[in-house]
Protein backbone atom coordinates (compact mmCIF):
# COMPACT_ATOMS: atom_id res chain seq x y z
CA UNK A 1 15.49 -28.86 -12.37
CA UNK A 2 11.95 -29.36 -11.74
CA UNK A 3 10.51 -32.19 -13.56
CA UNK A 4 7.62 -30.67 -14.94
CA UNK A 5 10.24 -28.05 -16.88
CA UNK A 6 12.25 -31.15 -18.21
CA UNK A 7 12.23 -32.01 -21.86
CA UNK A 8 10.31 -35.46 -21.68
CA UNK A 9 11.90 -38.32 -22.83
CA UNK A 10 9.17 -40.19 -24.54
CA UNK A 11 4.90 -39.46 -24.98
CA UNK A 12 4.13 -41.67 -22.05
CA UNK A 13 6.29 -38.78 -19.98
CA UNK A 14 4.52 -36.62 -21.23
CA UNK A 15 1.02 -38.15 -20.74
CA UNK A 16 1.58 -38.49 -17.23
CA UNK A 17 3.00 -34.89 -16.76
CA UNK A 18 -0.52 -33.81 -18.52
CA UNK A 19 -2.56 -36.45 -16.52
CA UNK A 20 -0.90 -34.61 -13.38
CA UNK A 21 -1.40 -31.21 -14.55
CA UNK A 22 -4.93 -31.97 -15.31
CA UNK A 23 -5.09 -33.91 -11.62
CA UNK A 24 -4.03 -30.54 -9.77
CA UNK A 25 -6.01 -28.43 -11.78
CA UNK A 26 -9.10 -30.94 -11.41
CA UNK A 27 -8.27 -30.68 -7.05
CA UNK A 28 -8.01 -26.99 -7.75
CA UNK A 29 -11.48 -26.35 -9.22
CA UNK A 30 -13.26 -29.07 -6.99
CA UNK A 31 -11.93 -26.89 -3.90
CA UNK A 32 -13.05 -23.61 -5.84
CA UNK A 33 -16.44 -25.26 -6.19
CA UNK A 34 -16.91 -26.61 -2.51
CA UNK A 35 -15.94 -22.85 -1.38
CA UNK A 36 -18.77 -21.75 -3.87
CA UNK A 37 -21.28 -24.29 -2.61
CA UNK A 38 -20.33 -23.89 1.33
CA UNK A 39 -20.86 -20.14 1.31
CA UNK A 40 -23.22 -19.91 -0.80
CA UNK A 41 -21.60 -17.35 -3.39
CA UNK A 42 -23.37 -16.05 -5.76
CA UNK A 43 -21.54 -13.18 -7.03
CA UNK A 44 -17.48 -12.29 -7.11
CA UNK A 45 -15.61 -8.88 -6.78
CA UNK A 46 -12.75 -9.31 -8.95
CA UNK A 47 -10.19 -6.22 -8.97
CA UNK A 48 -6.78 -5.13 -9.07
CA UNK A 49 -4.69 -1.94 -7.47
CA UNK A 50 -4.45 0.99 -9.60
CA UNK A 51 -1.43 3.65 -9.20
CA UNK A 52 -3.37 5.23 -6.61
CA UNK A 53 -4.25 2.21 -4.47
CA UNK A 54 -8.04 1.77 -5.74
CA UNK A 55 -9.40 -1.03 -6.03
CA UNK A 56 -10.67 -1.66 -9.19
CA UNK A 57 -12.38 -4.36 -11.31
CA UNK A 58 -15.86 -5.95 -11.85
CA UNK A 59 -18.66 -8.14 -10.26
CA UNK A 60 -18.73 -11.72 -11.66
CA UNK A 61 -21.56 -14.06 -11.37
CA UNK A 62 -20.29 -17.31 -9.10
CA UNK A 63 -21.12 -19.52 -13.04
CA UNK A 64 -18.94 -17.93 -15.02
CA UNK A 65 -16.23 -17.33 -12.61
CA UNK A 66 -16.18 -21.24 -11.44
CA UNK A 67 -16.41 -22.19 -15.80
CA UNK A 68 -13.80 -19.33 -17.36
CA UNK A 69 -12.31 -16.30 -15.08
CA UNK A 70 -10.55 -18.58 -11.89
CA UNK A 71 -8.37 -20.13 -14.45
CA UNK A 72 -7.87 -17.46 -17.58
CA UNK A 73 -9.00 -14.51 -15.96
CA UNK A 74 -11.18 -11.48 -17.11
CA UNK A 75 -10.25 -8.80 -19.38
CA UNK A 76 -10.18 -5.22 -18.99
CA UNK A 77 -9.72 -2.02 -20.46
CA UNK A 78 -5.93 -0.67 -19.77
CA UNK A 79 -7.23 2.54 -18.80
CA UNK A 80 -7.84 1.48 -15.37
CA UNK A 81 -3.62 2.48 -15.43
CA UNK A 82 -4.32 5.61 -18.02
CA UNK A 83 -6.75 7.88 -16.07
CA UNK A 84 -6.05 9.65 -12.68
CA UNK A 85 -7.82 9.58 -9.23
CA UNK A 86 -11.26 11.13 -10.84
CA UNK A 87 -11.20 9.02 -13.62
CA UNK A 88 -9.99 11.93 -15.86
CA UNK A 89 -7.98 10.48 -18.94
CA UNK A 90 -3.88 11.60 -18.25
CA UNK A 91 -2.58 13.04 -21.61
CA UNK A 92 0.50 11.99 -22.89
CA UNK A 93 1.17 8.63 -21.49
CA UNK A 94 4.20 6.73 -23.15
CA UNK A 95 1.85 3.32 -21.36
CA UNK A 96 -1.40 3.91 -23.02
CA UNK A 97 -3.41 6.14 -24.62
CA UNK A 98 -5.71 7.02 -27.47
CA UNK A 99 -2.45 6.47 -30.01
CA UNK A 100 -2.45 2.75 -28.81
CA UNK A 101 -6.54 2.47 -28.66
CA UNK A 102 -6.61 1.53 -24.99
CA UNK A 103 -6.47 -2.24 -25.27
CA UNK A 104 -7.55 -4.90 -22.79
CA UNK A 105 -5.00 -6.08 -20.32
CA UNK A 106 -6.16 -9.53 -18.43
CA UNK A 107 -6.74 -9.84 -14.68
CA UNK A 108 -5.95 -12.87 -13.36
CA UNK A 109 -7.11 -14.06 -9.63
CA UNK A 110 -4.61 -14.98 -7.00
CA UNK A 111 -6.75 -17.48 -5.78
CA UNK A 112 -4.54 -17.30 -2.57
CA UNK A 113 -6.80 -14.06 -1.82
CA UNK A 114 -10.21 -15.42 -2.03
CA UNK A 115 -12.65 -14.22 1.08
CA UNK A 116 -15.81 -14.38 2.05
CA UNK A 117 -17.34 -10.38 2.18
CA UNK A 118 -18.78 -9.51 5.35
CA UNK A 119 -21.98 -7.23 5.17
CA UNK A 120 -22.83 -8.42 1.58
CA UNK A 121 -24.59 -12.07 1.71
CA UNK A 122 -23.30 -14.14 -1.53
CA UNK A 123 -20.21 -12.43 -2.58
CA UNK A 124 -16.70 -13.33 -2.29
CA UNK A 125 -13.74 -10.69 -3.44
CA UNK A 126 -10.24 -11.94 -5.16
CA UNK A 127 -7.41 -9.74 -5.76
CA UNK A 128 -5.95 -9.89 -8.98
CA UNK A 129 -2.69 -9.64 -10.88
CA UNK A 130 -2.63 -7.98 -14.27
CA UNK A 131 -0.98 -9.24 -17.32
CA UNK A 132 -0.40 -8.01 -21.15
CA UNK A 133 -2.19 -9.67 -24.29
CA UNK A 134 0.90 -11.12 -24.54
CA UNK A 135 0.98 -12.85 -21.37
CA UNK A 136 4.11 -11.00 -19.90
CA UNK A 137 3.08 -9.24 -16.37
CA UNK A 138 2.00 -5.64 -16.71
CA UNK A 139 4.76 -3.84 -16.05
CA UNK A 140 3.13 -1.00 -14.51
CA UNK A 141 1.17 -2.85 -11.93
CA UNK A 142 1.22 -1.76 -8.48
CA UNK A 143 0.82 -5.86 -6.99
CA UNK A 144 3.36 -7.26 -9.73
CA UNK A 145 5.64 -4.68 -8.58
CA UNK A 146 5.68 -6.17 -5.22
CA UNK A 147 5.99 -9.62 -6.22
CA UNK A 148 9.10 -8.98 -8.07
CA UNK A 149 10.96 -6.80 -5.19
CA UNK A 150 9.80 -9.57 -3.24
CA UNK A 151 11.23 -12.17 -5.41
CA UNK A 152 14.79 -10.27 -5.37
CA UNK A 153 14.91 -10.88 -1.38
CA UNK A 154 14.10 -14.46 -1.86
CA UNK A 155 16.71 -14.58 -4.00
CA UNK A 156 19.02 -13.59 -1.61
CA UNK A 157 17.43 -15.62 1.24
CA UNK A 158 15.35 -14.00 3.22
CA UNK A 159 11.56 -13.57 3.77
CA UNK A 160 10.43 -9.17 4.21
CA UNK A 161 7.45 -9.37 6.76
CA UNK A 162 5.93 -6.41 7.14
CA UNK A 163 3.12 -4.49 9.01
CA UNK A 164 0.36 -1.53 8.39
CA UNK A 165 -0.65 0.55 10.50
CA UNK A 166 -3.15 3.58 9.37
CA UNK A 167 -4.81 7.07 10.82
CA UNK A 168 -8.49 7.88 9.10
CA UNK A 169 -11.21 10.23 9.88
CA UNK A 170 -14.65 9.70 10.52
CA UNK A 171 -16.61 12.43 8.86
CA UNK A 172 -20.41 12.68 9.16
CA UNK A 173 -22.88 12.35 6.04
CA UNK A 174 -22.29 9.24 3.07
CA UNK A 175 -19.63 10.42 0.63
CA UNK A 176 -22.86 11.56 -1.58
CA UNK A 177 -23.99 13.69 1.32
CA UNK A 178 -20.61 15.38 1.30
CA UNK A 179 -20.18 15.85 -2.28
CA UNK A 180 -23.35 17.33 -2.62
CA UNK A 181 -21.74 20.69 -0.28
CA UNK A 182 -19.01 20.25 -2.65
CA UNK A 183 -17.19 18.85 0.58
CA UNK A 184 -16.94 21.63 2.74
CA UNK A 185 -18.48 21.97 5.99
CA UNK A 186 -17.23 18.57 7.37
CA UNK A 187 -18.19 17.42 10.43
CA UNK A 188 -15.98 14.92 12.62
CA UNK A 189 -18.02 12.13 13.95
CA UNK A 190 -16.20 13.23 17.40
CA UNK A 191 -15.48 16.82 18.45
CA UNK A 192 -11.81 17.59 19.97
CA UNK A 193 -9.00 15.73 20.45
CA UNK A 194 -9.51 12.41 23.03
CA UNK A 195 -6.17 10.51 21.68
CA UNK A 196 -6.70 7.35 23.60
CA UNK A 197 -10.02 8.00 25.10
CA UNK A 198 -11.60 4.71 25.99
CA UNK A 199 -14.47 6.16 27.25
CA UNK A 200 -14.54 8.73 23.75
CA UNK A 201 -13.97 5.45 22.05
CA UNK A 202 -17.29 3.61 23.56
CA UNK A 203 -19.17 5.95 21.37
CA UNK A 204 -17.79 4.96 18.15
CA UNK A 205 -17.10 1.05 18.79
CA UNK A 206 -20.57 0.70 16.45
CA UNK A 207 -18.35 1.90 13.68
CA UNK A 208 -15.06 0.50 14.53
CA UNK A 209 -16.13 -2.52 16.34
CA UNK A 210 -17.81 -3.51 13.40
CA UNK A 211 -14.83 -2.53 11.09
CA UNK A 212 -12.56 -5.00 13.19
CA UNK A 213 -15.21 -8.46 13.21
CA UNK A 214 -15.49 -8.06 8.77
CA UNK A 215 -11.76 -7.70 9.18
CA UNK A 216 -11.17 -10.72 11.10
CA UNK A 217 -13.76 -12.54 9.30
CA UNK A 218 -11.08 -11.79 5.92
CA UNK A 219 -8.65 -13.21 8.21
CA UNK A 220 -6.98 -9.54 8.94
CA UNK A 221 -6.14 -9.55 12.33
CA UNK A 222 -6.43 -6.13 14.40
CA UNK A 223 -3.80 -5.99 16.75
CA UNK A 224 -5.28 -2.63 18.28
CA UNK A 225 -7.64 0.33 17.16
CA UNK A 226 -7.76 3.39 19.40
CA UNK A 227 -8.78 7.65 18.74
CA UNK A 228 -6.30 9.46 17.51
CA UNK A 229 -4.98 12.79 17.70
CA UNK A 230 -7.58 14.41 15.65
CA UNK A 231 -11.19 14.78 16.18
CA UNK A 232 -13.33 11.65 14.76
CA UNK A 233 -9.84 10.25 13.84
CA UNK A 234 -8.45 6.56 14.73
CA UNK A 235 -5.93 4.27 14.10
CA UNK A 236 -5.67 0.38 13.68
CA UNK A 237 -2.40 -1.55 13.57
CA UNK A 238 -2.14 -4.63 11.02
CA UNK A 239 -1.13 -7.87 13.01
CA UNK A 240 2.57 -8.46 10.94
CA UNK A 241 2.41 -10.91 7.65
CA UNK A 242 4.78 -11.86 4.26
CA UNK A 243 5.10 -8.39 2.55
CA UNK A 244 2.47 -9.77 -0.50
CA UNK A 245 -0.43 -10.17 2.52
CA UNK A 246 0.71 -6.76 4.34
CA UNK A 247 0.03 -4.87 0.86
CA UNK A 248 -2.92 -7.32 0.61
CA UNK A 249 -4.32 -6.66 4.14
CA UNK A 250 -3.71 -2.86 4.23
CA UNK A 251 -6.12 -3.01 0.68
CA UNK A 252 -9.21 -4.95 2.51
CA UNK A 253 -8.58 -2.79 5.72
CA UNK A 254 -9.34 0.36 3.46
CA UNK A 255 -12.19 -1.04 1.73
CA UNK A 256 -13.90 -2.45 4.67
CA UNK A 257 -13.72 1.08 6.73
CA UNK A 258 -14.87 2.66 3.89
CA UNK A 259 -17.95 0.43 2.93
CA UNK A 260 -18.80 0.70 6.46
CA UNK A 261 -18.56 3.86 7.30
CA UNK A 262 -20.88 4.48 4.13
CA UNK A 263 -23.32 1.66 5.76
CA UNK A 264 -23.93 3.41 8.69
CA UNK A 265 -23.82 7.04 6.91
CA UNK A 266 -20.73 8.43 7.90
CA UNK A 267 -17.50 9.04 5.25
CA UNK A 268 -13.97 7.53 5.96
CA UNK A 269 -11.36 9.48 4.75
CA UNK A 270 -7.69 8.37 4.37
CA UNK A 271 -6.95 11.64 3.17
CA UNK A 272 -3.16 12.80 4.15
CA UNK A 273 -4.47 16.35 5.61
CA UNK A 274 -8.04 17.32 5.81
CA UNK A 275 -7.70 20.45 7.48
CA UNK A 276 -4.78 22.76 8.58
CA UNK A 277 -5.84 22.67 12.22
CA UNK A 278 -6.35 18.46 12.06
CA UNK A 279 -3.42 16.01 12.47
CA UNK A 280 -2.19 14.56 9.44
CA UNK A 281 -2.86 10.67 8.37
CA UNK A 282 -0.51 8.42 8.10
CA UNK A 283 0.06 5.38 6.85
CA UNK A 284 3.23 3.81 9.06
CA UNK A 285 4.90 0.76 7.92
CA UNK A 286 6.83 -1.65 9.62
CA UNK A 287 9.37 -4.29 8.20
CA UNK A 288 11.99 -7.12 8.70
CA UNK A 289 13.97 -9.47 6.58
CA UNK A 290 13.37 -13.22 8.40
CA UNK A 291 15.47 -16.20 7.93
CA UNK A 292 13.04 -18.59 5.54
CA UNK A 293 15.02 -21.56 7.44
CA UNK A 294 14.63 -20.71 11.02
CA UNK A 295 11.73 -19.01 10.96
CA UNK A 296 13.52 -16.05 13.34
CA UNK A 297 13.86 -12.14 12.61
CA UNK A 298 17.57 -11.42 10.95
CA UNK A 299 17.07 -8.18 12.64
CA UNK A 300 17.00 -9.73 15.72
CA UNK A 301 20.18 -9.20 18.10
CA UNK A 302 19.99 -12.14 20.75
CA UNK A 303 23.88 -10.56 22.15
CA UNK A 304 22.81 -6.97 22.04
CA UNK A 305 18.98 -6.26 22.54
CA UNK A 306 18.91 -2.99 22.52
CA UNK A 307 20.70 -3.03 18.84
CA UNK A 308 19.76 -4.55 15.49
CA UNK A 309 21.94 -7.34 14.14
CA UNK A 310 24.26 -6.00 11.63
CA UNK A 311 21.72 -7.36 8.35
CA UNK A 312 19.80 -4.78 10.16
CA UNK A 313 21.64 -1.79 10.34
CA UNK A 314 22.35 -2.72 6.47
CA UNK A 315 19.09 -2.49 5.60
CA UNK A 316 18.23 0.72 7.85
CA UNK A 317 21.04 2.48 6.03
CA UNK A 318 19.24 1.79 2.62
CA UNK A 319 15.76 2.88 3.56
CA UNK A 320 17.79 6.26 5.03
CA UNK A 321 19.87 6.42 2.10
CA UNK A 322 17.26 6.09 -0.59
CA UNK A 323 14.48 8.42 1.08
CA UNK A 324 14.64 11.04 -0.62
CA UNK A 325 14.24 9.20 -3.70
CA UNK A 326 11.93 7.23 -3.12
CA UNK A 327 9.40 10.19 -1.30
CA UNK A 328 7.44 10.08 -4.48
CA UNK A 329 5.77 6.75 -3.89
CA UNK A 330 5.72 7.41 0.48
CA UNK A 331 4.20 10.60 -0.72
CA UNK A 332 2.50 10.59 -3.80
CA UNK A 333 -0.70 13.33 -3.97
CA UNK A 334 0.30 17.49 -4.08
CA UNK A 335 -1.76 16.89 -0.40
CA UNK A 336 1.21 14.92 0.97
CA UNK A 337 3.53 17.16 1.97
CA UNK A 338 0.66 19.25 3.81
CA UNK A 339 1.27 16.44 6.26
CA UNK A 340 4.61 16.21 6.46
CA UNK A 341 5.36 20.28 7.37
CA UNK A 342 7.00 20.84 10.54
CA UNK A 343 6.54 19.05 13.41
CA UNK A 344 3.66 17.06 12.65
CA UNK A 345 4.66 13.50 13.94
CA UNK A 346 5.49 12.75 10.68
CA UNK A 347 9.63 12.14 9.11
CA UNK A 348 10.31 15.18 7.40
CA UNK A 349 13.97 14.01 7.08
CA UNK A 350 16.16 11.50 6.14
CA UNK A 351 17.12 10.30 9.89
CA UNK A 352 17.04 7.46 12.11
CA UNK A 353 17.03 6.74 15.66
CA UNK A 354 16.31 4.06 18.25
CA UNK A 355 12.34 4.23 19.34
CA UNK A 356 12.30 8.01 18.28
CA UNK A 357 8.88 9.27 16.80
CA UNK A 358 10.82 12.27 14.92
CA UNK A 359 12.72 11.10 12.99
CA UNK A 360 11.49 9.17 9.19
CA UNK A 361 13.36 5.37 10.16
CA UNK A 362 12.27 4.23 13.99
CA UNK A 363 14.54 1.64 14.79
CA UNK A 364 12.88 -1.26 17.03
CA UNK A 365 15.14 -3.76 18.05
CA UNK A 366 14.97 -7.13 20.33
CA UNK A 367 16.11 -10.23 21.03
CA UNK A 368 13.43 -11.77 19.29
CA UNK A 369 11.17 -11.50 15.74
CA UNK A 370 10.02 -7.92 17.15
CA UNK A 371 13.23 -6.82 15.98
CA UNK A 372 11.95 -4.54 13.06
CA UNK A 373 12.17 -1.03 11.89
CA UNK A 374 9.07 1.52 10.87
CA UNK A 375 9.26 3.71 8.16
CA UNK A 376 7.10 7.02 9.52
CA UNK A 377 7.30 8.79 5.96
CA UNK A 378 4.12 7.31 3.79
CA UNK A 379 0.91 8.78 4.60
CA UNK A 380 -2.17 6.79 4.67
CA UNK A 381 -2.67 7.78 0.97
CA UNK A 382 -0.02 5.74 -0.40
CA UNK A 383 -0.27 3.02 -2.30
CA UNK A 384 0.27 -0.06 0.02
CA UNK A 385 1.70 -1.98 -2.65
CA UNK A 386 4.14 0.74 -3.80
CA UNK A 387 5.53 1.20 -0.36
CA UNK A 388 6.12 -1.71 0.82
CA UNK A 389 7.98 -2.37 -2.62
CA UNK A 390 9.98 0.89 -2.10
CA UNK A 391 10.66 0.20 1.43
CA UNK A 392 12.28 -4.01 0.94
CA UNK A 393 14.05 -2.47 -2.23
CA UNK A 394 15.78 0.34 -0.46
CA UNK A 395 16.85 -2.51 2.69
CA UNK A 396 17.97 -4.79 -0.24
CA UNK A 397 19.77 -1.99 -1.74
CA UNK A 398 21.64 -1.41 2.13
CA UNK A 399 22.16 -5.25 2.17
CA UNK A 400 23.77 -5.88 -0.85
CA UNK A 401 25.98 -2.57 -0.93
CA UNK A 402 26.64 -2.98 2.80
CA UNK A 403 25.72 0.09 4.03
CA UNK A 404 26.16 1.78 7.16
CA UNK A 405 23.92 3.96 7.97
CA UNK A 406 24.02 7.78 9.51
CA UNK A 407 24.61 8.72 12.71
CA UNK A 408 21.29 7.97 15.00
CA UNK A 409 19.59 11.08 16.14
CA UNK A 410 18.71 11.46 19.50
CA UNK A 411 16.08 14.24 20.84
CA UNK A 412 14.12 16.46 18.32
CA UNK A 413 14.53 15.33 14.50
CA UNK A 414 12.73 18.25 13.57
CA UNK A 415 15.36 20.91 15.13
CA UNK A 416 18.33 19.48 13.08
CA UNK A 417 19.32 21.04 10.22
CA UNK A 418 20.85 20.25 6.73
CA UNK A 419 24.31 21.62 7.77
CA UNK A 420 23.69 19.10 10.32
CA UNK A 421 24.75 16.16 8.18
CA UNK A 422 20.62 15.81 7.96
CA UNK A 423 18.93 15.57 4.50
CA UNK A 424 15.69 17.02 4.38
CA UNK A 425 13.19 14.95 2.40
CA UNK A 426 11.67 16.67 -0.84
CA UNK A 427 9.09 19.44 0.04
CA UNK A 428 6.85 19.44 -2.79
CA UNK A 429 5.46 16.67 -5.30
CA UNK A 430 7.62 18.22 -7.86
CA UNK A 431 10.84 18.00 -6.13
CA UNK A 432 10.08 14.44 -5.36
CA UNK A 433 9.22 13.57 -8.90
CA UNK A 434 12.70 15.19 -9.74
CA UNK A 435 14.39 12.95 -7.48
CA UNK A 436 12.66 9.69 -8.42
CA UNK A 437 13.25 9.98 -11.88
CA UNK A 438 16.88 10.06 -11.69
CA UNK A 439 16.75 7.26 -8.81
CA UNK A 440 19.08 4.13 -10.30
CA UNK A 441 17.49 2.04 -7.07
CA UNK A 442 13.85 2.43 -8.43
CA UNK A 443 14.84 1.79 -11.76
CA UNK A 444 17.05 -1.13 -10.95
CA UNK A 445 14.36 -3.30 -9.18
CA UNK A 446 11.03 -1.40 -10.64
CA UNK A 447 12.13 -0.97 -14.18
CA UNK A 448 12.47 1.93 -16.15
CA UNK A 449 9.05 1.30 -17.77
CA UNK A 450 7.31 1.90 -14.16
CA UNK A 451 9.35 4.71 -12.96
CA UNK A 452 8.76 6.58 -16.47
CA UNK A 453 4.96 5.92 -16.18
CA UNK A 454 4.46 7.29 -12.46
CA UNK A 455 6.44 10.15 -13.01
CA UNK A 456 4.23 10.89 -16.31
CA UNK A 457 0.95 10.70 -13.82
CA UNK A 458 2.50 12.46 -11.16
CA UNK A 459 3.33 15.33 -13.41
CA UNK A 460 -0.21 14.59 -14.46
CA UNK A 461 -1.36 15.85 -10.71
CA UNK A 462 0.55 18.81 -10.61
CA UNK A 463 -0.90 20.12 -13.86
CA UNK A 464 -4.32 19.85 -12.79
CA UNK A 465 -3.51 21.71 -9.53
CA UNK A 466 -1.05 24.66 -11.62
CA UNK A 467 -5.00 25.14 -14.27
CA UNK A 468 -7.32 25.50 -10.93
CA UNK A 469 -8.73 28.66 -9.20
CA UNK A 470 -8.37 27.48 -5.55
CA UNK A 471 -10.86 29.05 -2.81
CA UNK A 472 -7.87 30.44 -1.21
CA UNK A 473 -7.04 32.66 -4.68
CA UNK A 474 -10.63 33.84 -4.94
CA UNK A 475 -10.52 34.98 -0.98
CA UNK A 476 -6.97 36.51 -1.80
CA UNK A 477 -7.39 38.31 -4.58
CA UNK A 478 -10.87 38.59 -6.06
CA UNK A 479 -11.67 42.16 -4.57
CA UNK A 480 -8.14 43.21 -3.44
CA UNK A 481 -6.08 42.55 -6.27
């Protein structure tokens, strides 16, 4: 048992527990106030991740965060898990709503994320966990999620490191420029498709250079950036981390490109499909269990390289099995699926196979800690948080039940079939919802109280689409009809 949870024998115990609770806490705030004084901070972004992976929080002066919020936190109005992606209140919420009053929930910094911002002199950002009144961890929150999936594995020994790697577009004009055409007419900061280009790519390094040094000043390293397939498109790949600092990382990467972009006056979009004639954006992740012990991959194979280990193929067989129920959070906007129809280098299926780019599960094995696998599913509007959850708590789910997963496709995913043995992966945000909320595996590690409230604001999206007038209804039927 840990001594400070013992039941102390006698008050001087217990003075010296307090006198070493106060020492810690004392080394705590002196380091808090030396990071304060050495960078000069002024100001603090303090935020947590809504459903939808925003950002969201306030601006604290460097005073009152040092004297109150670093240690209790700063409380906030519950709506910021009430309203949907435009800030429009969602009806009917068993959560919140205006039966309840909207009451505060607290955020409380992880102090474990505090950085330096790049591009604004002063002011340091902290990511935040968000707890009840009552002090209990809010159970709908994206972050705690995480923590608790990633708790489970711990639990059962092993460490999920995981990986981000996302497609955006460059569009030109700030995001006021755009919304002022009522976002139509966009222009790509590039014209055609230069996948690769390094000499297209020379043009644009003011943008994404820049982008990479405020990333690596965070500490997010940038294994690679490169165009994509789409014009003014481009992708960067997350350097691999525990699954808390993925999620983490793959928040500050969005951020950062988008403050940026709006710096210089362009618009970064992370949009799943922008346009029909575009490629989609996606948001790929990749994932192993390690051994906390030896420090080594348990995917890793050292007697057959070119396989996972058998821990591996467990945990492959869970992220296959539990695709389709879990689509809802690797796909969570009505825009989605636009991305995922067809051909469109994106898993459309629930299939595996080794190093194949067509099929949802990528298997990547090795020897060594490369040994991983990618989900190719989530698009680069997904919640980081969410996925990476779903993702460890579908492998758990293949670990613990032993799973063995389908048989590998090789060649063209896309060409299979569902008489093929092949499930095809919900089309439409309302066949995913469907599937989610009968899923026992999100229920069992999420809780019933999270899977209840996402399906309540995904419902939420599909209503507002089902009472709009869409351009292509007006062109289709206005003088016709």
């Amino acid at each position: 048992m840990n001594p400070i949870t013992q039941v102390p024998e006698d008050l001087h115990e217990l003075e010296a527990i307090d006198m070493q609770d106060q020492s810690s806490t004392e080394s705590g705030h002196d380091e808090l106030q030396k990071f304060v004084s050495d960078n000069d901070i002024k100001t603090f972004k303090v935020g947590v991740v809504d459903l939808d992976g925003v950002w969201r929080g306030k601006r604290i002066p460097a005073r009152y965060f040092l004297e109150s919020v670093a240690e209790r936190g700063t409380n906030i109005c519950n709506i910021i898990f009430g309203w949907d992606i435009q800030d429009e209140i969602i009806s009917d919420l068993s959560y919140t709503g205006w039966d309840t009053g909207y009451p505060d929930v607290t955020l409380l910094p992880d102090l474990s994320t505090l950085k330096v911002v790049p591009g604004e002199p002063g002011v340091a950002s902290v990511i935040c966990d968000a707890y009840e009144m009552s002090g209990e961890p809010a159970a709908i929150c994206p972050r705690s999620i995480l923590k608790r999936v990633v708790q489970k594995a711990e639990d059962l020994g092993y460490s999920p490191v995981c990986a981000y790697e996302f497609e955006f577009y460059l569009l030109k004009g700030t995001p006021t420029d755009l919304a002022a055409k009522d976002w139509r007419d966009l222009t790509p900061i590039t014209a055609g498709s230069h996948t690769y280009s390094l000499v297209r790519d020379t043009g644009t390094e003011f943008l994404i250079g820049e982008i990479r040094r405020r990333l690596s000043e965070q500490g997010i390293f940038i294994e690679a950036s490169n165009s994509e397939n789409g014009p003014g498109q481009f992708e960067m790949n997350i350097h691999y981390s525990d699954a808390l600092a993925a999620a983490d990382n793959a928040l500050r990467l969005k951020a950062t490109v988008k403050e940026v972009a709006a710096e210089a006056g362009y618009t970064a979009s992370f949009m799943a499909k922008i346009n029909p004639e575009w490629a989609g954006s996606s948001g790929h992740m990749h994932q192993s269990l390690w051994d906390p012990e030896s420090g080594k991959s348990a995917f890793a194979n050292a007697e057959e390289p070119g396989e996972l280990s058998a821990i591996g193929y467990n945990y492959l067989a869970g992220v296959v099995e539990t695709a389709p129920e879990l689509t809802a959070l690797y796909l969570p906007t009505i825009n989605s699926y636009k991305r995922t129809e067809g051909g469109q280098w994106a898993g459309s299926s629930a299939t595996w196979g080794l190093d194949n780019r067509t099929v949802a599960i990528r298997s990547i094995p090795s020897k060594s800690s490369a040994a991983r696998i990618e989900n190719r599913v989530p698009g680069a509007d997904a919640n980081p948080y969410l996925v990476i959850a779903a993702n460890i708590a579908a492998g758990l789910h293949g670990v613990e039940q032993e799973l063995t997963a389908p048989k590998r496709v090789v060649g063209n995913a896309y060409a299979l079939e569902e008489g093929h043995q092949v499930k095809q992966l919900p089309g439409t945000l309302d066949q995913a919802i469907e599937q989610f909320e009968k899923s026992e595996v999100a229920k069992a590690y999420f809780g019933e109280t999270f899977v209840t409230h996402y399906v309540q604001t995904r419902r939420w999206e599909l209503r507002k689409l089902q009472t709009s007038v869409t351009d292509f209804e007006i062109a289709r039927y206005l003088e016709r009809i």
